[in-house]
Every structure is written in structure tokens, then in C-alpha cells.
N, C-alpha and C. Protein backbone atom coordinates (compact mmCIF):
# COMPACT_ATOMS: atom_id res chain seq x y z
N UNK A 1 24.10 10.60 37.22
CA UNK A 1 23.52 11.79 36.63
C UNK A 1 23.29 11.60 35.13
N UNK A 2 24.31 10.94 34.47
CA UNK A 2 24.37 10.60 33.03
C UNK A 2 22.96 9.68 32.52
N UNK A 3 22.61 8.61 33.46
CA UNK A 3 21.48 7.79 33.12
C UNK A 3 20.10 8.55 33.13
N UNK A 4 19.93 9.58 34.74
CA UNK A 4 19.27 10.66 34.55
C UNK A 4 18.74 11.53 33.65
N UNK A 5 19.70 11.96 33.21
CA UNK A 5 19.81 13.24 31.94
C UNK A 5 19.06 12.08 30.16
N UNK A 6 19.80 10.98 30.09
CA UNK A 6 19.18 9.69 29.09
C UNK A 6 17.65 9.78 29.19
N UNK A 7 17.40 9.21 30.84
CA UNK A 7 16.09 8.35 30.68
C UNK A 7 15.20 9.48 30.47
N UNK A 8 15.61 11.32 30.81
CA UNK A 8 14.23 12.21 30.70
C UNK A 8 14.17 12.36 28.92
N UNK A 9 15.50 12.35 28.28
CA UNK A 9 15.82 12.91 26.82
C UNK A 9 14.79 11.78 26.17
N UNK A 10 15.24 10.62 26.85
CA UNK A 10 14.53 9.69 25.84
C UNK A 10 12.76 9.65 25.44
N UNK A 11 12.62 9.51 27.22
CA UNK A 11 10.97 9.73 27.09
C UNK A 11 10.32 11.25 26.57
N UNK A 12 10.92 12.10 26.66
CA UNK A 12 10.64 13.47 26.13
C UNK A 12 10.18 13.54 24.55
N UNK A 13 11.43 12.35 24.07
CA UNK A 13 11.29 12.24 23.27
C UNK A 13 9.76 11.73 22.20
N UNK A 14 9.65 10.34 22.99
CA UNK A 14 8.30 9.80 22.74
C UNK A 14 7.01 10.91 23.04
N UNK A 15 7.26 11.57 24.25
CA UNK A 15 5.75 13.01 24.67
C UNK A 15 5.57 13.50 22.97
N UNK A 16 6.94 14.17 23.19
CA UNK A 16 6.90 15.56 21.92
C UNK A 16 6.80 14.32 20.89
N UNK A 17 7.16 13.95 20.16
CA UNK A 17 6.47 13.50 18.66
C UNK A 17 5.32 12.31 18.60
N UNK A 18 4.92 11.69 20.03
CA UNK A 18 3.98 11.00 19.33
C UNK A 18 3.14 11.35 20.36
N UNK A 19 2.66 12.47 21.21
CA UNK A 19 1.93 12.68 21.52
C UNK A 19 1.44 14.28 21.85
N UNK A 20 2.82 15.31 22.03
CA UNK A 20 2.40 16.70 21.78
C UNK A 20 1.97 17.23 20.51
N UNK A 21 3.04 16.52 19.62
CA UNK A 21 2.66 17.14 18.12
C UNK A 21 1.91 16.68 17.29
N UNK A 22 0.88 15.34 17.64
CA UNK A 22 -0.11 15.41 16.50
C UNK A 22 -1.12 16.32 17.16
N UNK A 23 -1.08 16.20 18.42
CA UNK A 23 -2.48 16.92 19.05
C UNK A 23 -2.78 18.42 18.53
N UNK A 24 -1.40 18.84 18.82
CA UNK A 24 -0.96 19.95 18.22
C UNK A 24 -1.71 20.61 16.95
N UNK A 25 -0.68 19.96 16.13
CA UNK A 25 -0.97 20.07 14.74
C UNK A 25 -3.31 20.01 14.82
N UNK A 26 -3.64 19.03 14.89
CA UNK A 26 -5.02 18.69 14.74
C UNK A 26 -5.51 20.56 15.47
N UNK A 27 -4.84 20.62 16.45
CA UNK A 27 -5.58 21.99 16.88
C UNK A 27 -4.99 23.03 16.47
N UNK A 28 -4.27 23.26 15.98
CA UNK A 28 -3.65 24.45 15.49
C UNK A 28 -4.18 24.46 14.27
N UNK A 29 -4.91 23.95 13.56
CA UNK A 29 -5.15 23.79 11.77
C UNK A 29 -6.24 24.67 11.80
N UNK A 30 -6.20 25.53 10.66
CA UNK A 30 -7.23 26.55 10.70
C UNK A 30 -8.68 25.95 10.53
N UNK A 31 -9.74 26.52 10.66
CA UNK A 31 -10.94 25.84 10.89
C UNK A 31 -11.63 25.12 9.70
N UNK A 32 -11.25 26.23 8.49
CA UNK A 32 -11.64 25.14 7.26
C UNK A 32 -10.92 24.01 6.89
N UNK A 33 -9.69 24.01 7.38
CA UNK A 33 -8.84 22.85 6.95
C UNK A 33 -9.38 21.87 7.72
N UNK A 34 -9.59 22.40 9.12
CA UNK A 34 -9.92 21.18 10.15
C UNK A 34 -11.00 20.66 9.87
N UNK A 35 -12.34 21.22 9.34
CA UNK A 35 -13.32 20.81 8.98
C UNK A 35 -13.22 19.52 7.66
N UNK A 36 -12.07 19.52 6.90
CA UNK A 36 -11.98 19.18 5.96
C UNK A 36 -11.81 17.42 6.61
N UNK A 37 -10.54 17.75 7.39
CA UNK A 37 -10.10 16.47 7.91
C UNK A 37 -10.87 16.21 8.58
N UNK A 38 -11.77 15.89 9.58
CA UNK A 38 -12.69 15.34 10.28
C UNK A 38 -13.99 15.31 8.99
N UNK A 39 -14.32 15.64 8.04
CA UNK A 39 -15.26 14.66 7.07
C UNK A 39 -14.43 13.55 6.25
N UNK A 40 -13.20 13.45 6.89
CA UNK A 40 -12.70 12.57 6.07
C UNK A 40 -13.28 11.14 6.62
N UNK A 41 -13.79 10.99 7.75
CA UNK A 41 -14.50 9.76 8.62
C UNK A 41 -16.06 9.62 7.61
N UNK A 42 -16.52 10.53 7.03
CA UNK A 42 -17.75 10.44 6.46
C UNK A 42 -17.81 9.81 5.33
N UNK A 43 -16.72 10.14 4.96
CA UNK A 43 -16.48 9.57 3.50
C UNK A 43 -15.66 8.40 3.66
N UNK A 44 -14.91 8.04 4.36
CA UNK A 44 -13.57 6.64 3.74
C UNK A 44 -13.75 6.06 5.29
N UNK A 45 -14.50 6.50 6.60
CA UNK A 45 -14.65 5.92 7.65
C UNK A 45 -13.34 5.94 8.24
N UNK A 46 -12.02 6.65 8.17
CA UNK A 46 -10.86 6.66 8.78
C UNK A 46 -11.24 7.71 10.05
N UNK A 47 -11.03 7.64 11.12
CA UNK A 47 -11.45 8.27 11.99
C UNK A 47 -10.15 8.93 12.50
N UNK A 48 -9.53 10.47 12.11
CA UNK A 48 -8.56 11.13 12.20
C UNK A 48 -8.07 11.11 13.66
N UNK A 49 -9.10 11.86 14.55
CA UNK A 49 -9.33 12.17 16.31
C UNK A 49 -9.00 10.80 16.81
N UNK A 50 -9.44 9.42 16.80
CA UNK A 50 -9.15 8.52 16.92
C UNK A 50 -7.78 8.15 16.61
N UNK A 51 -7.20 8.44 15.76
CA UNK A 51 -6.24 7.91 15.55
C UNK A 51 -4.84 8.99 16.02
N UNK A 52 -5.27 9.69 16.66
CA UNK A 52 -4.43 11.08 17.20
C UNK A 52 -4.63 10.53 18.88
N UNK A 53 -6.11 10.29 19.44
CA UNK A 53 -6.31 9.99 20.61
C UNK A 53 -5.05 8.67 20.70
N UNK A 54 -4.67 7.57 19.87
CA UNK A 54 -4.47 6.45 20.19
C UNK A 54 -2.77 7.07 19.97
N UNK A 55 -2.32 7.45 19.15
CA UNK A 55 -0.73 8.20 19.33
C UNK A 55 -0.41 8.96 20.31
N UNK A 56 -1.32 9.28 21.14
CA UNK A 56 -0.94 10.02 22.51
C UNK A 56 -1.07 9.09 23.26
N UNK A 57 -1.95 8.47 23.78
CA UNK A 57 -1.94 6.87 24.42
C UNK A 57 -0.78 6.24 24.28
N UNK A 58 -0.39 5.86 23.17
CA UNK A 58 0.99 5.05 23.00
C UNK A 58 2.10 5.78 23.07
N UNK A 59 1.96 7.00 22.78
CA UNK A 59 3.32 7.61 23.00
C UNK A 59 3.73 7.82 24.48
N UNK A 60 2.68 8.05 25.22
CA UNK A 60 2.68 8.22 26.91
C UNK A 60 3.17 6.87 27.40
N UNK A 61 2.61 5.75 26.84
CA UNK A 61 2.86 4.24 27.63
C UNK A 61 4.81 4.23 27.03
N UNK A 62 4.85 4.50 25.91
CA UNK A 62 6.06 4.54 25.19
C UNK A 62 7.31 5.20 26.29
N UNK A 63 6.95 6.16 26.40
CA UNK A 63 7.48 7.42 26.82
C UNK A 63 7.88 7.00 28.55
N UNK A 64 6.90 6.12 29.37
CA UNK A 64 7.16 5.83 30.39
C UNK A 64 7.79 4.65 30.52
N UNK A 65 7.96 3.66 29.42
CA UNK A 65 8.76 2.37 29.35
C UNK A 65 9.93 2.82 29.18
N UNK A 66 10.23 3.73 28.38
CA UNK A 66 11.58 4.11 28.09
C UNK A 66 12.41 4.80 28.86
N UNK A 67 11.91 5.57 29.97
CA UNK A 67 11.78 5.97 30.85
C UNK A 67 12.37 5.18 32.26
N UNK A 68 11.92 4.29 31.86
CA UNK A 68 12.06 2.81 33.22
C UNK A 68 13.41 1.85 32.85
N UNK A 69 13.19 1.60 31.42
CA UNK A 69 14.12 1.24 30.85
C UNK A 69 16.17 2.05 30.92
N UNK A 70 15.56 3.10 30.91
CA UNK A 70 17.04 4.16 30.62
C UNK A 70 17.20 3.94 32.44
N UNK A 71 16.79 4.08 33.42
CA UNK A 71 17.16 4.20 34.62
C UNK A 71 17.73 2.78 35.35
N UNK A 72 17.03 1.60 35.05
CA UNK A 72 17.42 0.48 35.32
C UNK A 72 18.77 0.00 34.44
N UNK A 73 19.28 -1.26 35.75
CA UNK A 73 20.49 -1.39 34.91
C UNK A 73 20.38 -2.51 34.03
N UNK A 74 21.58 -2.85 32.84
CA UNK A 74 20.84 -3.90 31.73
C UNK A 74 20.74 -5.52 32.53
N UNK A 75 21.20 -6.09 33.41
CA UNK A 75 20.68 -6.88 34.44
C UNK A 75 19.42 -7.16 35.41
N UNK A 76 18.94 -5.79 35.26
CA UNK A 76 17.28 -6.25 35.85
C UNK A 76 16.77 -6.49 34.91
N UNK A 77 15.52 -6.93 35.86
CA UNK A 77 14.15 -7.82 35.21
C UNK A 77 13.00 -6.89 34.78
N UNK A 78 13.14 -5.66 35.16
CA UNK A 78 12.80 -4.18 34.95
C UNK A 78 12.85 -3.64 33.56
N UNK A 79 14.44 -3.89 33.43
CA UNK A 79 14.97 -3.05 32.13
C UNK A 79 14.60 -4.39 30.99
N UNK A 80 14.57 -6.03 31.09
CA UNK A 80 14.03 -6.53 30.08
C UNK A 80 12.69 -6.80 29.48
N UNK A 81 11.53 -6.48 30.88
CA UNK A 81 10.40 -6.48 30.93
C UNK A 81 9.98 -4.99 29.79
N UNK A 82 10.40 -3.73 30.59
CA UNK A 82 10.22 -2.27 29.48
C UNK A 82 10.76 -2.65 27.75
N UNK A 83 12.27 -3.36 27.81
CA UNK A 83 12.16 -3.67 26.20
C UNK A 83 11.20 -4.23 25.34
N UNK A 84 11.10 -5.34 26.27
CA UNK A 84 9.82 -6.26 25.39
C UNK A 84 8.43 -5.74 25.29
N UNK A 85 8.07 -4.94 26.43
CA UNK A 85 6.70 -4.35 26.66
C UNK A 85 7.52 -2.81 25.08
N UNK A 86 7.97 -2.52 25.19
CA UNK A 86 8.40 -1.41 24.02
C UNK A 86 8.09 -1.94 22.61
N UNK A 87 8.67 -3.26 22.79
CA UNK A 87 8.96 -3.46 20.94
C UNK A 87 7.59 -4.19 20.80
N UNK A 88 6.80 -4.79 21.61
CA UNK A 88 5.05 -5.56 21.23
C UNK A 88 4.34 -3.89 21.17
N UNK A 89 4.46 -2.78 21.77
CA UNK A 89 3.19 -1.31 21.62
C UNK A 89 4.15 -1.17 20.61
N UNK A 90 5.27 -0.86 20.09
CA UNK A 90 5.68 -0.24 18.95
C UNK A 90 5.09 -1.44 17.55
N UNK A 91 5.27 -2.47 17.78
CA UNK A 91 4.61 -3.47 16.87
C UNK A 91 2.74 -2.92 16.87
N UNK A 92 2.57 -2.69 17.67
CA UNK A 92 1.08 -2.54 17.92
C UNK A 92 0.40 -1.00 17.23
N UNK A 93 1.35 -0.33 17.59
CA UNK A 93 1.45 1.24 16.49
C UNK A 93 1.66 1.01 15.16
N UNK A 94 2.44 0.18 15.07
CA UNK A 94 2.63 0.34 13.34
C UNK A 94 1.48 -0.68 12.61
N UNK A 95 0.91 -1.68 13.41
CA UNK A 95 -0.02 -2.32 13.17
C UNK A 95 -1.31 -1.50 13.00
N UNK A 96 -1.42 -0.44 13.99
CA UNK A 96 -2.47 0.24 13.89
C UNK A 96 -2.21 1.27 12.91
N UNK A 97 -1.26 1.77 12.57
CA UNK A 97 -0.93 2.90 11.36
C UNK A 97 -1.58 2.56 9.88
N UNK A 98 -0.80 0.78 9.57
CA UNK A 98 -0.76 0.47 8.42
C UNK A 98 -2.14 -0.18 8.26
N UNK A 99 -3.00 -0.39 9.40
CA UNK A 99 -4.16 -0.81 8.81
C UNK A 99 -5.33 0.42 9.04
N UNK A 100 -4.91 1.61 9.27
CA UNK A 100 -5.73 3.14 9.20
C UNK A 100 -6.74 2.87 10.29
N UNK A 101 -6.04 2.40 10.97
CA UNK A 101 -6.76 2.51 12.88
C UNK A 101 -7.62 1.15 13.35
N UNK A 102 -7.68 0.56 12.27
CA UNK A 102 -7.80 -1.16 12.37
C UNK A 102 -6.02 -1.71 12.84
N UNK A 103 -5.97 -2.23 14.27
CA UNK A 103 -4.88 -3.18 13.94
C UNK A 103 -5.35 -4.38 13.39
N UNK A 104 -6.46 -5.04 13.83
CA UNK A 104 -6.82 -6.24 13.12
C UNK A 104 -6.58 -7.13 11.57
N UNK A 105 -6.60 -5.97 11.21
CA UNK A 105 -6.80 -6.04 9.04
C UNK A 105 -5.26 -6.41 8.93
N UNK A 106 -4.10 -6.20 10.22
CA UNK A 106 -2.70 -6.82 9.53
C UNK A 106 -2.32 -6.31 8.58
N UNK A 107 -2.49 -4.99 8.46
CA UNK A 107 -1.56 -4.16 7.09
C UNK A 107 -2.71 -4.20 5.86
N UNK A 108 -3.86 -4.73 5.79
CA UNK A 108 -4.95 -5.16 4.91
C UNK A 108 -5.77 -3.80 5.22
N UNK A 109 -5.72 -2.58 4.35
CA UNK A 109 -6.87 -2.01 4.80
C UNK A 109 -7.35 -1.66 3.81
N UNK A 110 -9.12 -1.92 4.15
CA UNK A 110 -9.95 -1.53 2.92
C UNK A 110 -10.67 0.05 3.25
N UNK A 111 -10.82 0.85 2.18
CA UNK A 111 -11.61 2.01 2.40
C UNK A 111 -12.36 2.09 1.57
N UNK A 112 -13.81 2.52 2.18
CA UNK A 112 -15.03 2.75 1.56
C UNK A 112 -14.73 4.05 1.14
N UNK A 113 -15.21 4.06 -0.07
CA UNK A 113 -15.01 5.76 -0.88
C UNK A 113 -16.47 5.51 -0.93
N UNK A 114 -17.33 6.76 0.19
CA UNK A 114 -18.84 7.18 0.03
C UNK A 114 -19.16 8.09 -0.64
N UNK A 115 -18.19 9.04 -1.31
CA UNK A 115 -18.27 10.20 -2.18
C UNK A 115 -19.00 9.79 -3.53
N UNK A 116 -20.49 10.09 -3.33
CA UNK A 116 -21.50 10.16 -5.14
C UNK A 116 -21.69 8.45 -5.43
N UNK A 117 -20.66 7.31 -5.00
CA UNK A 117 -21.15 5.85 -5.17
C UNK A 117 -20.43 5.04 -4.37
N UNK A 118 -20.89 4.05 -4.01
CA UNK A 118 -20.22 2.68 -3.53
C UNK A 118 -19.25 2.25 -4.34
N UNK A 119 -17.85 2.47 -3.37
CA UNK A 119 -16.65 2.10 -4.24
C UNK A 119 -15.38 1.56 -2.58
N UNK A 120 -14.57 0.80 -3.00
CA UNK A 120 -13.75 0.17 -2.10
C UNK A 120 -12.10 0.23 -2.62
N UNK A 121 -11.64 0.98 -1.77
CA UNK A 121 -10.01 1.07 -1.86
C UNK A 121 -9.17 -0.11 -1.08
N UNK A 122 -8.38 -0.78 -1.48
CA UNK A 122 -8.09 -1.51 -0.57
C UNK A 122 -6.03 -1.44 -0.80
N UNK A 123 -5.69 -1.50 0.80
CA UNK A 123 -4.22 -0.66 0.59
C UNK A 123 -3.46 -1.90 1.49
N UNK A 124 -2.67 -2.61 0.42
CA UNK A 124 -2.30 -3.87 1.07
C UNK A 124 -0.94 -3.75 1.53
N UNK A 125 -0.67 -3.54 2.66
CA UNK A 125 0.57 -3.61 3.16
C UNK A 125 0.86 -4.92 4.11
N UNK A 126 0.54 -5.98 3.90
CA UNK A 126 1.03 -7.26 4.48
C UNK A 126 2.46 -7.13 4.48
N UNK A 127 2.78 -7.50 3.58
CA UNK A 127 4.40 -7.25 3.38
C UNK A 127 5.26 -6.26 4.60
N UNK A 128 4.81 -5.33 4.66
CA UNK A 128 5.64 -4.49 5.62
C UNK A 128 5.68 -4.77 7.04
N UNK A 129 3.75 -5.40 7.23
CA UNK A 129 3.30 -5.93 8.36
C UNK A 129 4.37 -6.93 8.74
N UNK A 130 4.60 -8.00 7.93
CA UNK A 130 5.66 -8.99 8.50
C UNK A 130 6.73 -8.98 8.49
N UNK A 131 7.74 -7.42 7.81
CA UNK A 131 8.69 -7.19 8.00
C UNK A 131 9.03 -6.54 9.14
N UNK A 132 7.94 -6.16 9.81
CA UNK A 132 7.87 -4.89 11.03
C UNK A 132 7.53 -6.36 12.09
N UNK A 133 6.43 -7.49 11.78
CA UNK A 133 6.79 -8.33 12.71
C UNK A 133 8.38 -9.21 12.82
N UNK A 134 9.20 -9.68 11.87
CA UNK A 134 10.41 -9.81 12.22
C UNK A 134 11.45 -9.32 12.74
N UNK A 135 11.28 -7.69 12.74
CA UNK A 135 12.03 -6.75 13.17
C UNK A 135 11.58 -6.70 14.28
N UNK A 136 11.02 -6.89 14.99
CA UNK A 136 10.15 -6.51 15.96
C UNK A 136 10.70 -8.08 16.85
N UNK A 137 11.07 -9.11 16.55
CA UNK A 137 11.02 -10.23 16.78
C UNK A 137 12.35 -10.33 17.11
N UNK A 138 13.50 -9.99 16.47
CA UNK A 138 14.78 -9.85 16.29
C UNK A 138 15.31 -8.69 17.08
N UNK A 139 14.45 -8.12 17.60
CA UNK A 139 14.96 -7.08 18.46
C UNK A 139 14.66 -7.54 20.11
N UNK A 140 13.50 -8.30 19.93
CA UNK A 140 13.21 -8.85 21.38
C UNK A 140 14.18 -9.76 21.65
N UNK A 141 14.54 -11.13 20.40
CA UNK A 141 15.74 -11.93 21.08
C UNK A 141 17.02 -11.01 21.27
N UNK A 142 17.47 -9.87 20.67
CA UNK A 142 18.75 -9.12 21.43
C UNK A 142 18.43 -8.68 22.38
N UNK A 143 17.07 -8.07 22.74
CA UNK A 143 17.14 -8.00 24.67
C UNK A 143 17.22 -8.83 25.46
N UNK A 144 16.39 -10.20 24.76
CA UNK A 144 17.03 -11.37 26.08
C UNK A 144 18.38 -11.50 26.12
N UNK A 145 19.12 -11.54 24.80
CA UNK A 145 20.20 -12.19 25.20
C UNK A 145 21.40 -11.01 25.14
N UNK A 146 21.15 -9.51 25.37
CA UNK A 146 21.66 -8.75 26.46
C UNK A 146 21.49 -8.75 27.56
N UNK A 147 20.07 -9.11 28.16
CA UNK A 147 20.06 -9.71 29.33
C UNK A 147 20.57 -10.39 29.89
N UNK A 148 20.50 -11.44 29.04
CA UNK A 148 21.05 -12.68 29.97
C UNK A 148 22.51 -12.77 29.49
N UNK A 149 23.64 -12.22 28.80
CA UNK A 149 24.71 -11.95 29.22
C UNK A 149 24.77 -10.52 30.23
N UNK A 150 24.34 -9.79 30.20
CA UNK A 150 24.44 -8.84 31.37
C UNK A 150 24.40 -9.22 32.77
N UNK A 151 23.30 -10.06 32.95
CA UNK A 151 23.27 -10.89 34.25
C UNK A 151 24.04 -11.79 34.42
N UNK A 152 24.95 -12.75 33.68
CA UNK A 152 25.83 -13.39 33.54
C UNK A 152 27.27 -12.74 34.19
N UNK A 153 27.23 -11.19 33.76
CA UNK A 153 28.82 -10.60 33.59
C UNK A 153 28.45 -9.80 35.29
N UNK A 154 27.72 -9.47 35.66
CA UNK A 154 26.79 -8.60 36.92
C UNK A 154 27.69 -8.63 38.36
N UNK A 155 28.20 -7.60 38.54
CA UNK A 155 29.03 -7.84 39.85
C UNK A 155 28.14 -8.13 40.87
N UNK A 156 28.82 -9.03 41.70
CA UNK A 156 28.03 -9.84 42.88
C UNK A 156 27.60 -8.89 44.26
């Protein structure tokens, strides 16, 4: 019952903040505000809706790994497959955060400011990019090798 009660808290978790509440928020914003944020794509090309569509996407895939993960025991091939599939989309979110809906740019993102002249912002977060890839890296070798002592210790 205890793993039960985990695996719904956990994924609930992922729904409500990375996928009820930006949607949320984007629709609940009064109409001039909302208008405001959606010309923000006209001007700097960051595409807000897009990047709300793709946090509900990931929070749902999120939300159901974790999900799979909390119910299986730390000896299946289940529960190490959901870690690793967890920490590459969570690498893949923050990839897409820090490069403003480019994952490609690697923390490199440039913005066109179209407001009155041709002008280029550029917001370099490499640095974090490869601190979020080591973290990200260092968390996958502790699931293998909870795994593979879990399966090691595993009553027969």
C-alpha cells in the first residue's frame, strides 16, 4: 500500500507543476497580459505556447516514468530502465529551458531583438549546460550501481 500511495504522490507531482500549472497560469492571465506574452515570439522569436506545449509533454512522460519507477522493485530492469529514461528527459528539459526552446544551442541562446532595429542578445549558459550534463551523468551511474547491488542482495 505504502509503494502505492509513493508512486501516485510522486507522479502527481510531475502533472501539477510541470504540466497543470503552466497551462494554467498561460490561461488564466488576463487578456492584455496574455496578449503581451504571445508578441513576445514577434519580437525575440521565443515561442511561449511552445514552450508550455513541450512542459506538459515532458511532465506527462516524467510523471509516468516515475510512476513505473515507484511501483517496481529496485532489482528490476523496469525500475533501472524508468531512472535512466528520467534523468536523459530531465537532461533534455533543462536543455530545452536554457537554450529558450532550442535544445540544440546547448545552453547558447541567441535572441533577435526585432523591436525598431536589428539587434542580437545572446545568453550563454554553457557552463550550467555541462554542469546539469554531469549531474545528470552521476546520477545515472548511482542507478546502475543500485541496481546492480540490489540484484546482487535480491531474495531468490
Amino acid at each position: 500500500m505504502r509503494r502505492y500511495v509513493k508512486a501516485v504522490l510522486s507522479a502527481s507531482f510531475y502533472i501539477i507543476f510541470l504540466s497543470i500549472l503552466p497551462s494554467l497560469s498561460l490561461w488564466l492571465l488576463p487578456p492584455e497580459i496574455k496578449s503581451y506574452v504571445l508578441l513576445i515570439k514577434d519580437y525575440t522569436g521565443i515561442d511561449v505556447q511552445f514552450m508550455i506545449t513541450v512542459a506538459l509533454i515532458v511532465g506527462l512522460m516524467l510523471a509516468a516514468l516515475s510512476f513505473a519507477k515507484n511501483m517496481t522493485h529496485e532489482w528490476s530492469i523496469m525500475n533501472l530502465i524508468a531512472a535512466l529514461l528520467s534523468e536523459a528527459i530531465g537532461f533534455y528539459m533543462s536543455l530545452f529551458l536554457l537554450g529558450l526552446g532550442n535544445p540544440l544551442s546547448m545552453g547558447l541562446a541567441k535572441i533577435p531583438i526585432n523591436y525598431g532595429g536589428g539587434a542580437t542578445a545572446a545568453l550563454d549558459l554553457r557552463f550550467v549546460t555541462l554542469l546539469g550534463a554531469v549531474i545528470m551523468a552521476v546520477s545515472a551511474a548511482k542507478s546502475v550501481v543500485n541496481f546492480y547491488y540490489a540484484r546482487k542482495e535480491r531474495p531468490v
